[in-house]
N, C-alpha and C. Protein backbone atom coordinates (compact mmCIF):
# COMPACT_ATOMS: atom_id res chain seq x y z
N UNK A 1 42.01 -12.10 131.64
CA UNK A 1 41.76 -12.36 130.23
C UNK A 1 42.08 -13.83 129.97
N UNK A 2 40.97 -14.57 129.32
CA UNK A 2 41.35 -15.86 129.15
C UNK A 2 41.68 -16.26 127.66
N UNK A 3 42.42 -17.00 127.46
CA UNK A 3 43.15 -17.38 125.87
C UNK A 3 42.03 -18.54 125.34
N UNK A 4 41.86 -18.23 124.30
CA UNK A 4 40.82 -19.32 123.41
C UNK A 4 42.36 -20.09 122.55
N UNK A 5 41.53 -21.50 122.77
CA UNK A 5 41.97 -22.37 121.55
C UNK A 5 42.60 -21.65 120.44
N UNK A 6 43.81 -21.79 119.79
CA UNK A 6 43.66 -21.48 118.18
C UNK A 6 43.88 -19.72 118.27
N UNK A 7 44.41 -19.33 119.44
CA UNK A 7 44.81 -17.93 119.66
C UNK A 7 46.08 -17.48 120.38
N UNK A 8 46.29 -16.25 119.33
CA UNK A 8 47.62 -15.90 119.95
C UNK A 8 47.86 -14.53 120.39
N UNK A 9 48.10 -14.48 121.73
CA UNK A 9 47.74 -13.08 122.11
C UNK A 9 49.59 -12.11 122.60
N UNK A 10 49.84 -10.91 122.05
CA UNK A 10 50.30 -10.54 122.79
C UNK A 10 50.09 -9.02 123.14
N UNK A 11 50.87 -7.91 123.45
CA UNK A 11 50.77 -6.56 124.32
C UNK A 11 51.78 -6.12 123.22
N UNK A 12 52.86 -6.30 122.69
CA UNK A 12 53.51 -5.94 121.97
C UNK A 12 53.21 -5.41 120.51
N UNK A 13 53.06 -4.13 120.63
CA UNK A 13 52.55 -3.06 119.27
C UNK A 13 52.78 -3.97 117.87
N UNK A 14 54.92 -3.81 118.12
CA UNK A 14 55.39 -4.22 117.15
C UNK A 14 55.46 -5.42 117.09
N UNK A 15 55.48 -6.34 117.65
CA UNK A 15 55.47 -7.90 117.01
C UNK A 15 54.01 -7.59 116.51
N UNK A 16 52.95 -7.32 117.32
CA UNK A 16 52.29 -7.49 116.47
C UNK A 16 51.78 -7.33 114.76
N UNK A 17 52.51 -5.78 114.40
CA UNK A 17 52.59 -5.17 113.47
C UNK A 17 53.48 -6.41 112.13
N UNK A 18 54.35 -7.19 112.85
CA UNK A 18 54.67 -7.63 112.01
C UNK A 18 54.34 -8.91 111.55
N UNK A 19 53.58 -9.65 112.92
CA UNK A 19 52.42 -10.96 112.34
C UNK A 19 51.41 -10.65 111.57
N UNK A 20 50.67 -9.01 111.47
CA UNK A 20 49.72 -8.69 110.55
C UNK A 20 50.44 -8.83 109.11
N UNK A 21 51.69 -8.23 109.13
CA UNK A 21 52.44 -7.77 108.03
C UNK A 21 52.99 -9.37 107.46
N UNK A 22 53.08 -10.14 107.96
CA UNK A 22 53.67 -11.91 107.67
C UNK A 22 52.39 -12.47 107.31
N UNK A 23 50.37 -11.95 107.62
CA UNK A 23 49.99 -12.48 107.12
C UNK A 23 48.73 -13.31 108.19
N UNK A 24 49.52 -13.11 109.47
CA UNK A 24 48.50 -13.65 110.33
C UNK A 24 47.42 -12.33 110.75
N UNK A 25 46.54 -13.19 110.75
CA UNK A 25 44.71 -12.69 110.73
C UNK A 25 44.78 -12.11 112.10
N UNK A 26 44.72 -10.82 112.44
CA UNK A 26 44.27 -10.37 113.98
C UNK A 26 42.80 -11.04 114.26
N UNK A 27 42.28 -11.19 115.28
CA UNK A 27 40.79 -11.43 115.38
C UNK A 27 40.25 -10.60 116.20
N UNK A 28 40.81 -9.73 117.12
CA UNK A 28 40.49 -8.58 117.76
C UNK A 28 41.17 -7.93 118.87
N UNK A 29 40.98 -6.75 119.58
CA UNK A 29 41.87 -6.42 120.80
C UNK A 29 41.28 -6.74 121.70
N UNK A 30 41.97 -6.79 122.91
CA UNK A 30 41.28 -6.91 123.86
C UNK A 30 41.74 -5.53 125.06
N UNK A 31 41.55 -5.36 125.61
CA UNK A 31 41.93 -4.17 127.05
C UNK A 31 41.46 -4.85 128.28
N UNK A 32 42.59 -4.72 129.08
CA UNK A 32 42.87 -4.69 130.52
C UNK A 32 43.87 -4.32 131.29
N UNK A 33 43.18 -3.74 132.10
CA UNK A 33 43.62 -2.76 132.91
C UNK A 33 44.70 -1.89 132.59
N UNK A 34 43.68 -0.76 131.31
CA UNK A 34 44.19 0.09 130.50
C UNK A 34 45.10 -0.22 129.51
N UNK A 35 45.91 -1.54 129.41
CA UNK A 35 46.76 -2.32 127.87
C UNK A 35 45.91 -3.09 127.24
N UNK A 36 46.55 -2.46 125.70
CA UNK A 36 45.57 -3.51 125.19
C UNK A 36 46.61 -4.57 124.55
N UNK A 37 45.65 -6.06 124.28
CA UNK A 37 46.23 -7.07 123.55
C UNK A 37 45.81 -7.34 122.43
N UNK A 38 46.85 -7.69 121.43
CA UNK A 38 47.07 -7.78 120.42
C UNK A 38 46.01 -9.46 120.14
N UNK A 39 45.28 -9.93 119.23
CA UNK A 39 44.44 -11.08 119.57
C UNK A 39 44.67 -11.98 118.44
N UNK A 40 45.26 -12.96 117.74
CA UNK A 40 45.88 -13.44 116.37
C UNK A 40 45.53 -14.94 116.17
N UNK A 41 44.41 -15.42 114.94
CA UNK A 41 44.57 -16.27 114.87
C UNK A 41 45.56 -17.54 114.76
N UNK A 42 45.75 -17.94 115.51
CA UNK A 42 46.56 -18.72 115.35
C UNK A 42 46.62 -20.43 114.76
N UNK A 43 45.51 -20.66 114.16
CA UNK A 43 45.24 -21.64 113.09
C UNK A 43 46.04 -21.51 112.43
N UNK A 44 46.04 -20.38 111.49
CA UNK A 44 46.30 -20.11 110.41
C UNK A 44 47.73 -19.58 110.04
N UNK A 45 48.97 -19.69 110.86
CA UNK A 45 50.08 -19.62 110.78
C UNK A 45 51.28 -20.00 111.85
N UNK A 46 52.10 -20.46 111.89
CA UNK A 46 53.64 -21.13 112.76
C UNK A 46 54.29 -20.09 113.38
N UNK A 47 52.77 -19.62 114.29
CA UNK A 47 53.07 -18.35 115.25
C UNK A 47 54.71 -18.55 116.12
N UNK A 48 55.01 -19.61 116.57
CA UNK A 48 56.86 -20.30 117.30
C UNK A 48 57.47 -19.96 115.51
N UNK A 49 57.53 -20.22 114.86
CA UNK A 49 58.63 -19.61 113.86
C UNK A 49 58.23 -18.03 113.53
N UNK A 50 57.38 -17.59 113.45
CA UNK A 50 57.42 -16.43 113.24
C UNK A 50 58.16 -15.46 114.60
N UNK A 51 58.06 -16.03 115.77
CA UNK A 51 57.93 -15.55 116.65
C UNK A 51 59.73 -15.71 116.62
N UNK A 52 60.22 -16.83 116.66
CA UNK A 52 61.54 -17.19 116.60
C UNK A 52 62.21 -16.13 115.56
N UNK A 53 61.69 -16.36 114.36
CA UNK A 53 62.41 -15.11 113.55
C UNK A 53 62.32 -13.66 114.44
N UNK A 54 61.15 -13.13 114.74
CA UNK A 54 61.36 -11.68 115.00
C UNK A 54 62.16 -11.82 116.28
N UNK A 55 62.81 -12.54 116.95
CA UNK A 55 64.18 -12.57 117.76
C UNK A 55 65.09 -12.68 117.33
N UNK A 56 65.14 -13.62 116.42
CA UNK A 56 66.07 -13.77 116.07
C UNK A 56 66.99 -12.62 114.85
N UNK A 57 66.09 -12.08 114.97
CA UNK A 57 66.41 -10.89 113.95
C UNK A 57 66.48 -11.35 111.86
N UNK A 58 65.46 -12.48 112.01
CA UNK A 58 65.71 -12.88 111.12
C UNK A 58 64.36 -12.79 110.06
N UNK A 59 63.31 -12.58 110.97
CA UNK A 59 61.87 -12.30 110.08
C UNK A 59 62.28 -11.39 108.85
N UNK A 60 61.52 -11.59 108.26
CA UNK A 60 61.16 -10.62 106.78
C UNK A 60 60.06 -10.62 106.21
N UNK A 61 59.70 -9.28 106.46
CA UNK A 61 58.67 -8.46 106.05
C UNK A 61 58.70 -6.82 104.91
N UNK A 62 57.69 -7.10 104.20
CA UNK A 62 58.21 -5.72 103.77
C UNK A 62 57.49 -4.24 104.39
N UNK A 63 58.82 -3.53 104.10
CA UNK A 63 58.73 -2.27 105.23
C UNK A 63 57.76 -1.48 104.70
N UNK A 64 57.39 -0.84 103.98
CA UNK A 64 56.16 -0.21 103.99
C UNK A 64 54.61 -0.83 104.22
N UNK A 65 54.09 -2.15 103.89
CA UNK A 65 53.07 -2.48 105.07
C UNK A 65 53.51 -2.65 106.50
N UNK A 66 54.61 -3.13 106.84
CA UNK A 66 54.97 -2.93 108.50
C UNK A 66 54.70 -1.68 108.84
N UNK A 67 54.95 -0.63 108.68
CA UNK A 67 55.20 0.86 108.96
C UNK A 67 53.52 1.07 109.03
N UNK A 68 52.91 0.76 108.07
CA UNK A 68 51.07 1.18 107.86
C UNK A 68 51.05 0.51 109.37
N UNK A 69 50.84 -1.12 109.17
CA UNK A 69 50.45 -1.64 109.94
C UNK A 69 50.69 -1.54 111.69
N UNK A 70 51.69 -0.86 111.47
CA UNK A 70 52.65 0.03 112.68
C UNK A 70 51.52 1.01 113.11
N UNK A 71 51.43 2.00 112.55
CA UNK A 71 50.62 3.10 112.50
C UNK A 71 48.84 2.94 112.65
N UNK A 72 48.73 1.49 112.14
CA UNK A 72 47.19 1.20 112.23
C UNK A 72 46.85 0.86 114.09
N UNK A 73 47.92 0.24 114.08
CA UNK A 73 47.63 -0.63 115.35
C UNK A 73 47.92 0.57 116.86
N UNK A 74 48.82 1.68 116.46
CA UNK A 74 48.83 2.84 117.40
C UNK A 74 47.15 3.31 117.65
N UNK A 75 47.19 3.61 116.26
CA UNK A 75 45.86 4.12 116.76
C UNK A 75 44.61 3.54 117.00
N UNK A 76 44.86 2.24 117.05
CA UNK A 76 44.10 1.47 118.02
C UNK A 76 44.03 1.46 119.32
N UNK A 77 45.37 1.64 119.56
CA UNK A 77 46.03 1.17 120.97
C UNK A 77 45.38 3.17 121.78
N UNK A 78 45.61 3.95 121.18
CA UNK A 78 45.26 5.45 121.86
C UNK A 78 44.02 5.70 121.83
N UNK A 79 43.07 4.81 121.04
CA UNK A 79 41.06 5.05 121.15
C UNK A 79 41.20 4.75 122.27
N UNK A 80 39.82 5.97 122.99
CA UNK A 80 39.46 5.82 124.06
C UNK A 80 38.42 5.49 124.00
């Protein structure tokens, strides 16, 4: 899988759930070899601070779109 310009990819459900939920634009999944990746524009937001917060335990988001967005992205991840 190759990374485009201006993209931020990862495998992780929940980070991802919570860059949707902070605001950054998914642009699509991708699958290989049966995982899929999470695909995020990354123009359009300070993907290293967002990323830094959700380690740091310091992101903030609110919990009921996380939880949707939680739940959206499962059942992405289980289409066959």
């Amino acid at each position: 899988m190759s990374k485009k310009p201006g993209e931020f990819t990862t495998p992780d459900l929940y980070f991802a759930a919570y860059l949707q939920t902070a605001g950054v634009e998914m642009k699509r999944t991708d699958r290989e070899s049966g995982r899929v990746h999470f695909v995020f524009d990354a123009t359009i937001a300070n993907i290293d601070e967002l990323k830094t917060a959700w380690f740091n335990n310091t992101g903030k988001v609110a919990a009921q779109p996380y939880a949707h967005n939680v739940k959206s992205l499962k059942s992405v991840v289980h289409m066959t």
